[in-house]
PDB file of N, CA and C in Angstrom:
ATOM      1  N   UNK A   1    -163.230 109.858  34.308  1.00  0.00           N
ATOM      2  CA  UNK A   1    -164.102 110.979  34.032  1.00  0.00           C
ATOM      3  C   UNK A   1    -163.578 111.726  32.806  1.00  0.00           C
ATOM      4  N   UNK A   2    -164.334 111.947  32.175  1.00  0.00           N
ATOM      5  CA  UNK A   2    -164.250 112.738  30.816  1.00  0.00           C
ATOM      6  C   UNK A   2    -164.743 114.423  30.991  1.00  0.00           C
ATOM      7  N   UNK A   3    -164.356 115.068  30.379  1.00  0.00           N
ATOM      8  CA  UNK A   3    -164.450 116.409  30.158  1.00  0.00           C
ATOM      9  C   UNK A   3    -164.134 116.988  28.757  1.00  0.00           C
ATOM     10  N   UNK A   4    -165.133 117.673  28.245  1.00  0.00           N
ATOM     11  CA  UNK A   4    -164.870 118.880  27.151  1.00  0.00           C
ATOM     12  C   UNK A   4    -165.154 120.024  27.086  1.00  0.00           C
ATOM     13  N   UNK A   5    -164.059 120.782  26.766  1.00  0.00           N
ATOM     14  CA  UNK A   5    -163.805 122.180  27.341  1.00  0.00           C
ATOM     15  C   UNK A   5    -163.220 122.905  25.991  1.00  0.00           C
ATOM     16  N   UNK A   6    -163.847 123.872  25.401  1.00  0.00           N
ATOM     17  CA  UNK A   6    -163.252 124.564  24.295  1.00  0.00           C
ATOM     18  C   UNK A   6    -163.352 123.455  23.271  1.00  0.00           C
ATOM     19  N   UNK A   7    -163.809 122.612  22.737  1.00  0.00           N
ATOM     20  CA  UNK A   7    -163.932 121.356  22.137  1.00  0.00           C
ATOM     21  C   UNK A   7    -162.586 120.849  21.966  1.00  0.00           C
ATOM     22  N   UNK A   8    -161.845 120.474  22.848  1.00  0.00           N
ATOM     23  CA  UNK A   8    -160.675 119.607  23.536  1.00  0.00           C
ATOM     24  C   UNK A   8    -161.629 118.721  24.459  1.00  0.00           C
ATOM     25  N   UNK A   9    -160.964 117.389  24.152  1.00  0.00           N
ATOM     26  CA  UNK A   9    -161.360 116.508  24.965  1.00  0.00           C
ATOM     27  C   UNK A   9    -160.359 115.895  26.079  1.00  0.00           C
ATOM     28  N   UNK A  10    -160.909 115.759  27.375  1.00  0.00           N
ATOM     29  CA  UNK A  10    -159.714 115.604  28.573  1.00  0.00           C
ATOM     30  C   UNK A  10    -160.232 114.793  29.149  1.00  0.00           C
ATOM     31  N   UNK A  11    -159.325 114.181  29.626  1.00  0.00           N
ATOM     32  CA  UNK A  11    -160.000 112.627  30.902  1.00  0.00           C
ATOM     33  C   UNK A  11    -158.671 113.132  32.367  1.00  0.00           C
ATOM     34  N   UNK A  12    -159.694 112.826  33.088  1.00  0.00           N
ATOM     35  CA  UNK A  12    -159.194 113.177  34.289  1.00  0.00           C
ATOM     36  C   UNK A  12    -158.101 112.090  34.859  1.00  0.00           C
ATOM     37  N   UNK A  13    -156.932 111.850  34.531  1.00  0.00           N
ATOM     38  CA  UNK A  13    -155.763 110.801  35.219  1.00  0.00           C
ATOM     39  C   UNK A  13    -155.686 110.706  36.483  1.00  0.00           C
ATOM     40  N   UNK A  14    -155.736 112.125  37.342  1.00  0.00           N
ATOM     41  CA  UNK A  14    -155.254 112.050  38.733  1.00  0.00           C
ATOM     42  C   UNK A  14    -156.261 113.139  39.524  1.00  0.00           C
ATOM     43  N   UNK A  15    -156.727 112.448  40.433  1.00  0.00           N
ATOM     44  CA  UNK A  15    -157.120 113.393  40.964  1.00  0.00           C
ATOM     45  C   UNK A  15    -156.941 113.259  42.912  1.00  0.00           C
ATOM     46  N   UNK A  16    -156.468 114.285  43.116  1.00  0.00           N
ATOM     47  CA  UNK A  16    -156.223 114.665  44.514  1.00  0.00           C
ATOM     48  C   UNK A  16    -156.971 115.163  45.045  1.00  0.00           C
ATOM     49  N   UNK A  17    -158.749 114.447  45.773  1.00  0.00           N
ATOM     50  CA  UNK A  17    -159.393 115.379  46.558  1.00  0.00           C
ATOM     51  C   UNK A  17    -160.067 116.583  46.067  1.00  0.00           C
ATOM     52  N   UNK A  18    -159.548 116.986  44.880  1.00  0.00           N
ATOM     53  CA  UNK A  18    -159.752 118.265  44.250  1.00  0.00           C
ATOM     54  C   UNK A  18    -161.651 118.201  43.321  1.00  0.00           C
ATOM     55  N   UNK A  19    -162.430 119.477  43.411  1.00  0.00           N
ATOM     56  CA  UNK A  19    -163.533 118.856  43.034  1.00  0.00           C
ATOM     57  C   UNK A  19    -163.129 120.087  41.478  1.00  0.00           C
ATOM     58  N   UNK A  20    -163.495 119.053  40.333  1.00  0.00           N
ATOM     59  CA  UNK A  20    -163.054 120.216  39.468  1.00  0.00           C
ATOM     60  C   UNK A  20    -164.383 120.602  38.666  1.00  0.00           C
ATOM     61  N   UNK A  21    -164.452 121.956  39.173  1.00  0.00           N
ATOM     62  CA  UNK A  21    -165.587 123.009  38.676  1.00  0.00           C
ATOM     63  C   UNK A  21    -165.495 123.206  36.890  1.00  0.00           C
ATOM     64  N   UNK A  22    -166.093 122.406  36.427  1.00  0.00           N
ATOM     65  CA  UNK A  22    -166.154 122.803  34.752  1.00  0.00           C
ATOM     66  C   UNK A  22    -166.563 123.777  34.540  1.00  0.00           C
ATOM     67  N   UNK A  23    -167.330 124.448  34.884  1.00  0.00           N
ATOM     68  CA  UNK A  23    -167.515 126.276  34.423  1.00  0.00           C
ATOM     69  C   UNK A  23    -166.467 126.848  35.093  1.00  0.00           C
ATOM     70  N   UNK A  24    -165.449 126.465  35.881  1.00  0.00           N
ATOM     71  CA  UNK A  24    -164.598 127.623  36.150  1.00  0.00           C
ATOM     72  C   UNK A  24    -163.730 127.146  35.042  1.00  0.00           C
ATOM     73  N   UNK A  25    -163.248 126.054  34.818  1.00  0.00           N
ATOM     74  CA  UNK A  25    -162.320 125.624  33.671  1.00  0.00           C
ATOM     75  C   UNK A  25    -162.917 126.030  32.190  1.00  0.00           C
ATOM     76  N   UNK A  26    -163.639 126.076  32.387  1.00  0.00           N
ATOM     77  CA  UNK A  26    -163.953 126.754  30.508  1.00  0.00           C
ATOM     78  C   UNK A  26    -163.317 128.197  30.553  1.00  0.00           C
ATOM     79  N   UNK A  27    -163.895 129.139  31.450  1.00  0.00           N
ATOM     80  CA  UNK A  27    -163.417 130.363  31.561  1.00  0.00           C
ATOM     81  C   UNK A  27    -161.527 130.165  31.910  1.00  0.00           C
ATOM     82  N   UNK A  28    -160.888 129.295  32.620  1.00  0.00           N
ATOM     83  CA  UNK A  28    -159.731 129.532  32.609  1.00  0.00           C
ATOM     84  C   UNK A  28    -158.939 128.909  31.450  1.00  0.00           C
ATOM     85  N   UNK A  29    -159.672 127.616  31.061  1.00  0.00           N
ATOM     86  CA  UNK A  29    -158.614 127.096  30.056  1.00  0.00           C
ATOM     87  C   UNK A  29    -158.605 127.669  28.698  1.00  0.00           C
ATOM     88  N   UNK A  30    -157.572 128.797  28.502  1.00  0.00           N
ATOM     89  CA  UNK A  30    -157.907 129.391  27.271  1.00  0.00           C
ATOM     90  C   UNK A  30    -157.152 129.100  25.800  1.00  0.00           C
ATOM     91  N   UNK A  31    -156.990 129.434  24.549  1.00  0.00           N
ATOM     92  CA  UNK A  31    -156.359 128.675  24.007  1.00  0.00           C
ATOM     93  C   UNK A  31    -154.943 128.861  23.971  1.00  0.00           C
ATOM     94  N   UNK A  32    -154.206 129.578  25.302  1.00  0.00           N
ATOM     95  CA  UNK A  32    -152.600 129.499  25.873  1.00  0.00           C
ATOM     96  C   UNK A  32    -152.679 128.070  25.867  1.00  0.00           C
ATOM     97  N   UNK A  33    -153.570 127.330  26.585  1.00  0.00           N
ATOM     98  CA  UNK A  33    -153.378 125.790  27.423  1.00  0.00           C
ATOM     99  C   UNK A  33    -153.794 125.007  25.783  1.00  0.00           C
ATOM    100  N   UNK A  34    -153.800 124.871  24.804  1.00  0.00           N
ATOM    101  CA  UNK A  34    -154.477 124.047  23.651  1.00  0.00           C
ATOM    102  C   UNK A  34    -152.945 123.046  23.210  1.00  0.00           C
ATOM    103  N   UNK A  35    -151.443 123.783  23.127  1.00  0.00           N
ATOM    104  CA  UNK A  35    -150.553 123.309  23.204  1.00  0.00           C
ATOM    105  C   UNK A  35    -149.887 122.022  24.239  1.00  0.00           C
ATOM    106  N   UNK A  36    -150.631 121.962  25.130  1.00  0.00           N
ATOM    107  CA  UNK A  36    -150.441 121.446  26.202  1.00  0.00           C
ATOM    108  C   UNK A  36    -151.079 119.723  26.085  1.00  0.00           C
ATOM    109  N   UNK A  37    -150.241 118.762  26.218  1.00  0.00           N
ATOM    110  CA  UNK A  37    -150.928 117.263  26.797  1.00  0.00           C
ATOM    111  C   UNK A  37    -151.471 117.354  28.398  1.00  0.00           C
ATOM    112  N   UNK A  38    -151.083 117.764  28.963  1.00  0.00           N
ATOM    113  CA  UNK A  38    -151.547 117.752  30.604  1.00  0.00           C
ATOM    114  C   UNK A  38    -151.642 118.962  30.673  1.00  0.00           C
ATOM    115  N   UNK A  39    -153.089 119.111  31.677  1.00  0.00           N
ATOM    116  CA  UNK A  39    -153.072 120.204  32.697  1.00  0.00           C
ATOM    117  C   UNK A  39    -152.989 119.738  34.067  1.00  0.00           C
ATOM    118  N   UNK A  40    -152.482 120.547  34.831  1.00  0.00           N
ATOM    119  CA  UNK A  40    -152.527 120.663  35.968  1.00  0.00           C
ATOM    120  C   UNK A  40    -153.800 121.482  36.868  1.00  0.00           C
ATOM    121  N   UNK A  41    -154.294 121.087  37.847  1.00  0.00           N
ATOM    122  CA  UNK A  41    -154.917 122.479  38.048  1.00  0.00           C
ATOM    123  C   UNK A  41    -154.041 121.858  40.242  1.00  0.00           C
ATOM    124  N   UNK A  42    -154.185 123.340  40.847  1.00  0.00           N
ATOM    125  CA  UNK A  42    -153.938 122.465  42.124  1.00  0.00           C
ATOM    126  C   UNK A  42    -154.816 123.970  42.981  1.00  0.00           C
ATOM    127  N   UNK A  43    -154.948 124.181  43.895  1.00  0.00           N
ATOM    128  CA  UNK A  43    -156.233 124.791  44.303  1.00  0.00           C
ATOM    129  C   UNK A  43    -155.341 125.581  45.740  1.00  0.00           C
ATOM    130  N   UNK A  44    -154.494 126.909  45.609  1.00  0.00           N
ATOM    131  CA  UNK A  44    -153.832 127.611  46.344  1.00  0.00           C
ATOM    132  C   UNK A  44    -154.771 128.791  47.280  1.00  0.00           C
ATOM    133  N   UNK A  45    -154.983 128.647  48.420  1.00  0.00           N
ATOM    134  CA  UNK A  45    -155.774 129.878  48.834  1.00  0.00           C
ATOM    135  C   UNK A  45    -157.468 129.684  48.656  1.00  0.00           C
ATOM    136  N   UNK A  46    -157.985 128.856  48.118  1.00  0.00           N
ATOM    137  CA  UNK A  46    -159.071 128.743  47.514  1.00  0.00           C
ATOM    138  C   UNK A  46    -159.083 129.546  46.240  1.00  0.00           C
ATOM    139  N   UNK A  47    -158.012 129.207  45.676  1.00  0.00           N
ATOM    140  CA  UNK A  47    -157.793 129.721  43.795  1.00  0.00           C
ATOM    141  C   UNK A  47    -157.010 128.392  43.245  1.00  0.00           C
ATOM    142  N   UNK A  48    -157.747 128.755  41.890  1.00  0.00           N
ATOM    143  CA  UNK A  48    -157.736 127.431  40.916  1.00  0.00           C
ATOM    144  C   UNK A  48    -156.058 128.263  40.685  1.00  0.00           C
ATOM    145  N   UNK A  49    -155.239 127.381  39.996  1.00  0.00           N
ATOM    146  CA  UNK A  49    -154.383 127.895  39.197  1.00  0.00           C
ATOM    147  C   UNK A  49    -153.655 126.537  38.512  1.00  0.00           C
ATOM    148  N   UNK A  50    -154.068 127.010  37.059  1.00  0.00           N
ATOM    149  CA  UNK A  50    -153.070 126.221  36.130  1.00  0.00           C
ATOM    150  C   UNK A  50    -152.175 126.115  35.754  1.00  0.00           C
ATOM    151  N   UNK A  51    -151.164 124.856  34.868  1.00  0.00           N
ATOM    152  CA  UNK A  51    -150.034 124.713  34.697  1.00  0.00           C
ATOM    153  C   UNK A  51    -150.013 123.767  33.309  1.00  0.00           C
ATOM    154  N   UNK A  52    -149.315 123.600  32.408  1.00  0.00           N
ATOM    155  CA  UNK A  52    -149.418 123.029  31.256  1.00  0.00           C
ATOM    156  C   UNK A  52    -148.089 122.099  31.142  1.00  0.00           C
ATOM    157  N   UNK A  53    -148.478 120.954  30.683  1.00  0.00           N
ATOM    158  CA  UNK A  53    -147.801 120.013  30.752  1.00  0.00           C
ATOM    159  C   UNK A  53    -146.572 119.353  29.547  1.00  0.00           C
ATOM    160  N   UNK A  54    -146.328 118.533  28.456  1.00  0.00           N
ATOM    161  CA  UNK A  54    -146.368 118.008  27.374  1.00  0.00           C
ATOM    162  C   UNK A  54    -145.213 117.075  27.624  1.00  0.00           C
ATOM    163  N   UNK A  55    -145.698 115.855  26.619  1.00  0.00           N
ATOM    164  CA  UNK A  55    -144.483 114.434  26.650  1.00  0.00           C
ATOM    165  C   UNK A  55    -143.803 114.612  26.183  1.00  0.00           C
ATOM    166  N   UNK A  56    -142.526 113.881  25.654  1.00  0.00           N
ATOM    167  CA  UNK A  56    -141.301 114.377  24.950  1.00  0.00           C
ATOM    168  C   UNK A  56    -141.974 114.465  23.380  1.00  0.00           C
ATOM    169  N   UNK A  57    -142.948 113.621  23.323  1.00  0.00           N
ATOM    170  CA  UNK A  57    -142.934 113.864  22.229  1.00  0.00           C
ATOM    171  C   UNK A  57    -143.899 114.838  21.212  1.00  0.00           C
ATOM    172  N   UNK A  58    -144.064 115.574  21.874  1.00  0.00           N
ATOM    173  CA  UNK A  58    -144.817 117.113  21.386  1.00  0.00           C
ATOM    174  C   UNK A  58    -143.838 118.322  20.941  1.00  0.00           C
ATOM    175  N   UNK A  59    -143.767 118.426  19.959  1.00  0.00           N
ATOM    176  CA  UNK A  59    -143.420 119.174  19.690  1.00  0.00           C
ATOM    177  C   UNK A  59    -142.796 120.595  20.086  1.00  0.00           C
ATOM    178  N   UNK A  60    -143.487 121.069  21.137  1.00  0.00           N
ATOM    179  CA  UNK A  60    -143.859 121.814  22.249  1.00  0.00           C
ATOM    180  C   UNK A  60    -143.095 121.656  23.527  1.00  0.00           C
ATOM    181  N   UNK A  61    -142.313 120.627  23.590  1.00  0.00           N
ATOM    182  CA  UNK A  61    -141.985 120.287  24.648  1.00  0.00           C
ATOM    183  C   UNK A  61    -140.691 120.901  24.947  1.00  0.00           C
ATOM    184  N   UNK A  62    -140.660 121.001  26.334  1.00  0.00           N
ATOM    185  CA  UNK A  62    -139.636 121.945  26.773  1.00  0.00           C
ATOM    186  C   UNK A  62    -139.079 120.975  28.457  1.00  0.00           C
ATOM    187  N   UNK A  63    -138.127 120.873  28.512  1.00  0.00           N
ATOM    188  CA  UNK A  63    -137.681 120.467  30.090  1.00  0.00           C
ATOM    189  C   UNK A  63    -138.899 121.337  31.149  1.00  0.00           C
ATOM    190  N   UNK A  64    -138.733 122.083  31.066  1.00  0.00           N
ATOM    191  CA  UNK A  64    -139.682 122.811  32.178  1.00  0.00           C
ATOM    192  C   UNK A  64    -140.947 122.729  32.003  1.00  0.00           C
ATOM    193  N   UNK A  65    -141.725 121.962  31.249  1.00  0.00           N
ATOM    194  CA  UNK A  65    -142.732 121.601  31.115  1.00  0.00           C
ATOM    195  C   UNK A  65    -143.058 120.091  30.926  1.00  0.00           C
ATOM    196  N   UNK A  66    -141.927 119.254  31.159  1.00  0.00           N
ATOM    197  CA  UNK A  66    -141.943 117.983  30.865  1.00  0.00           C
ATOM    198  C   UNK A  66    -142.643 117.139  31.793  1.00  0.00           C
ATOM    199  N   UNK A  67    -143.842 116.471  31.389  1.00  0.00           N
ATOM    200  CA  UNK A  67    -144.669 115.819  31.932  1.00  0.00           C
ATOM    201  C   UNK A  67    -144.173 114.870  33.217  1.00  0.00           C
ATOM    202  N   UNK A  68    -142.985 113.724  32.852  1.00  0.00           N
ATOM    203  CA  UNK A  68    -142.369 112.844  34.034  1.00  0.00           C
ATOM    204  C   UNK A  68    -141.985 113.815  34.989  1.00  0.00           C
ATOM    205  N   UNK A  69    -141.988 115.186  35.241  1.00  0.00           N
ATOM    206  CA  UNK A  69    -141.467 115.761  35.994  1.00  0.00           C
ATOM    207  C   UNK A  69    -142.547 116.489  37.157  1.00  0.00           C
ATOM    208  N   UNK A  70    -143.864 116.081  36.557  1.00  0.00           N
ATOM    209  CA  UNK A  70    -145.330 117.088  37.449  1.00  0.00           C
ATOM    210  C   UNK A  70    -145.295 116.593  38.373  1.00  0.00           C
ATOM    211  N   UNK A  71    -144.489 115.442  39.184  1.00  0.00           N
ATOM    212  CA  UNK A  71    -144.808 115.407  40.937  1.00  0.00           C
ATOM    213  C   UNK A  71    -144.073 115.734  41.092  1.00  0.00           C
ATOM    214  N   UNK A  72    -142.872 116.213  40.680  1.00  0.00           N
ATOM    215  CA  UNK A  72    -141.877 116.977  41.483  1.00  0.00           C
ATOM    216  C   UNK A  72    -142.289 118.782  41.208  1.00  0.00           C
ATOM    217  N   UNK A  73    -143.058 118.709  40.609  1.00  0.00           N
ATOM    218  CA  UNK A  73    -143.287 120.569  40.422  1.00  0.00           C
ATOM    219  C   UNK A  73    -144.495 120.384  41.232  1.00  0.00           C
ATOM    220  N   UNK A  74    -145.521 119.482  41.580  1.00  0.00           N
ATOM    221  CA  UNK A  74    -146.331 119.541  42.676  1.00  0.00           C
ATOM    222  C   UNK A  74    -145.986 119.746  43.919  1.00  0.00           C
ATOM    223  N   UNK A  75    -144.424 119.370  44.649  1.00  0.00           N
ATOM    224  CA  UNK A  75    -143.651 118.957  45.545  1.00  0.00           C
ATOM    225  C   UNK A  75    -143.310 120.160  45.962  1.00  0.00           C
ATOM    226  N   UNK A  76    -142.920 121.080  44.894  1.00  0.00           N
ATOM    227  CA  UNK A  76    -141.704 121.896  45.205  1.00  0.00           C
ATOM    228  C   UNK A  76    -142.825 123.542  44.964  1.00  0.00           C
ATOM    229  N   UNK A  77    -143.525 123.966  44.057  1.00  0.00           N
ATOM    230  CA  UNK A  77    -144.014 124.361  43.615  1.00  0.00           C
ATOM    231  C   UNK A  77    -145.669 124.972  44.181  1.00  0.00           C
ATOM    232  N   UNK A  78    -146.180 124.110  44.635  1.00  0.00           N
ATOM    233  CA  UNK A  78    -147.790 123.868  45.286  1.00  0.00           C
ATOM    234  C   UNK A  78    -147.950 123.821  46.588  1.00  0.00           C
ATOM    235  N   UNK A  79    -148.824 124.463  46.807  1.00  0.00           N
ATOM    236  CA  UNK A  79    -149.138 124.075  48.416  1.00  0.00           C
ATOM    237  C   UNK A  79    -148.839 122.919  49.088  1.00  0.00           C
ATOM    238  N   UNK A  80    -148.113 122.717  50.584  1.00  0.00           N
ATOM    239  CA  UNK A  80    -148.075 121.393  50.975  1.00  0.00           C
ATOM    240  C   UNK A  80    -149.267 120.485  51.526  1.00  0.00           C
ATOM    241  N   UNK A  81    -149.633 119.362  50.687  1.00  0.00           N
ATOM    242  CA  UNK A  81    -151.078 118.852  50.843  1.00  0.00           C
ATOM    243  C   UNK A  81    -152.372 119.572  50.047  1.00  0.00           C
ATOM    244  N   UNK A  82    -151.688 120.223  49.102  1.00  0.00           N
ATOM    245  CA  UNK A  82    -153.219 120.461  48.319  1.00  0.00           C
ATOM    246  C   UNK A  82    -153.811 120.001  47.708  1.00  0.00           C
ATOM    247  N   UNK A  83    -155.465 120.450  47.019  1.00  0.00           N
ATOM    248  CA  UNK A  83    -155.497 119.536  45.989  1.00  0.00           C
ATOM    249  C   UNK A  83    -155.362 119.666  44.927  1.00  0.00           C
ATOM    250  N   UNK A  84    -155.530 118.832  44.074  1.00  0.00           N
ATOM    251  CA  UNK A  84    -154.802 119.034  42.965  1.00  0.00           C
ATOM    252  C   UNK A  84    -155.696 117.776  41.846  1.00  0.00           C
ATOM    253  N   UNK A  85    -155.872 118.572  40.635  1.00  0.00           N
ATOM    254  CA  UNK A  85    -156.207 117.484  39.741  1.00  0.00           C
ATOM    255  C   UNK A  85    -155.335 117.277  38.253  1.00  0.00           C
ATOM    256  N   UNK A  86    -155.281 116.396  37.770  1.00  0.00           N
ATOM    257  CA  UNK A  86    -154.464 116.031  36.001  1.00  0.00           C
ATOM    258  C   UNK A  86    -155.539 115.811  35.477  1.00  0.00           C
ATOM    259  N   UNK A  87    -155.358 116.546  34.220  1.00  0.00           N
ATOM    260  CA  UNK A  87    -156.449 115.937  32.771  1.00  0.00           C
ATOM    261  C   UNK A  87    -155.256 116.082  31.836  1.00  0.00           C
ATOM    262  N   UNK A  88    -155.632 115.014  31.201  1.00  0.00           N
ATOM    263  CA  UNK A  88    -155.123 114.877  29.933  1.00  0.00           C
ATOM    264  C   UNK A  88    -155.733 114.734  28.789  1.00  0.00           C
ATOM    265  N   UNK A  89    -155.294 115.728  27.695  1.00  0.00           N
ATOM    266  CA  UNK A  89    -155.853 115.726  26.260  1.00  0.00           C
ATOM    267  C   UNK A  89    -155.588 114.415  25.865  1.00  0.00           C
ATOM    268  N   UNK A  90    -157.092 113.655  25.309  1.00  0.00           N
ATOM    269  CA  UNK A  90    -157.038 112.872  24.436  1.00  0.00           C
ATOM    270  C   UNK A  90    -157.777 113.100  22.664  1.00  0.00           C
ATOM    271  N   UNK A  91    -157.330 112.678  21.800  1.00  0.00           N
ATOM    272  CA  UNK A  91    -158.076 112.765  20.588  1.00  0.00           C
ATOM    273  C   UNK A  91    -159.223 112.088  20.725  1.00  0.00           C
ATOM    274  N   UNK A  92    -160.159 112.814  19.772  1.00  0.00           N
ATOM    275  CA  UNK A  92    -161.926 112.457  19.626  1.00  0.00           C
ATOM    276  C   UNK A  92    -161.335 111.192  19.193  1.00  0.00           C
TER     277      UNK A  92
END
């Protein structure tokens, strides 16, 4: 599944059950998240809440945001058993 949001283009990698509302994601993904290769979204309480991702090789990249590391910040971090979806920025 494909998605464009803010004219960023995202394909959905993972998805957990999670149904992801594109009008709520336009309004949340703002251009804080444009830096970002992955989003996270995972669905706490019946609230969306995001998280920003990036590979080593972004510029941007920081250990605490390091992509090989999003199932363990799902683990530790997220509700137990929620859902949860990944998009990832791809170029047009």
């Amino acid at each position: 599944m494909h998605l464009v949001i803010n004219d960023i283009n995202y394909e959905v990698v993972e998805n957990n059950n999670a149904t992801i509302d594109e009008e709520l994601l336009k309004e949340m993904l703002t251009d804080y998240f444009a830096e970002y290769d992955y989003i996270l979204g995972d669905y706490a309480y019946n609230k969306l809440r995001l998280k920003g991702f990036n590979d080593k090789n972004n510029k941007n990249y920081k250990k605490i945001n390091a992509y090989e590391d999003i199932h363990e910040y799902i683990e530790k971090y997220c509700a137990y058993g929620c859902k949860y979806f990944i998009l990832k920025r791809v170029e047009k």
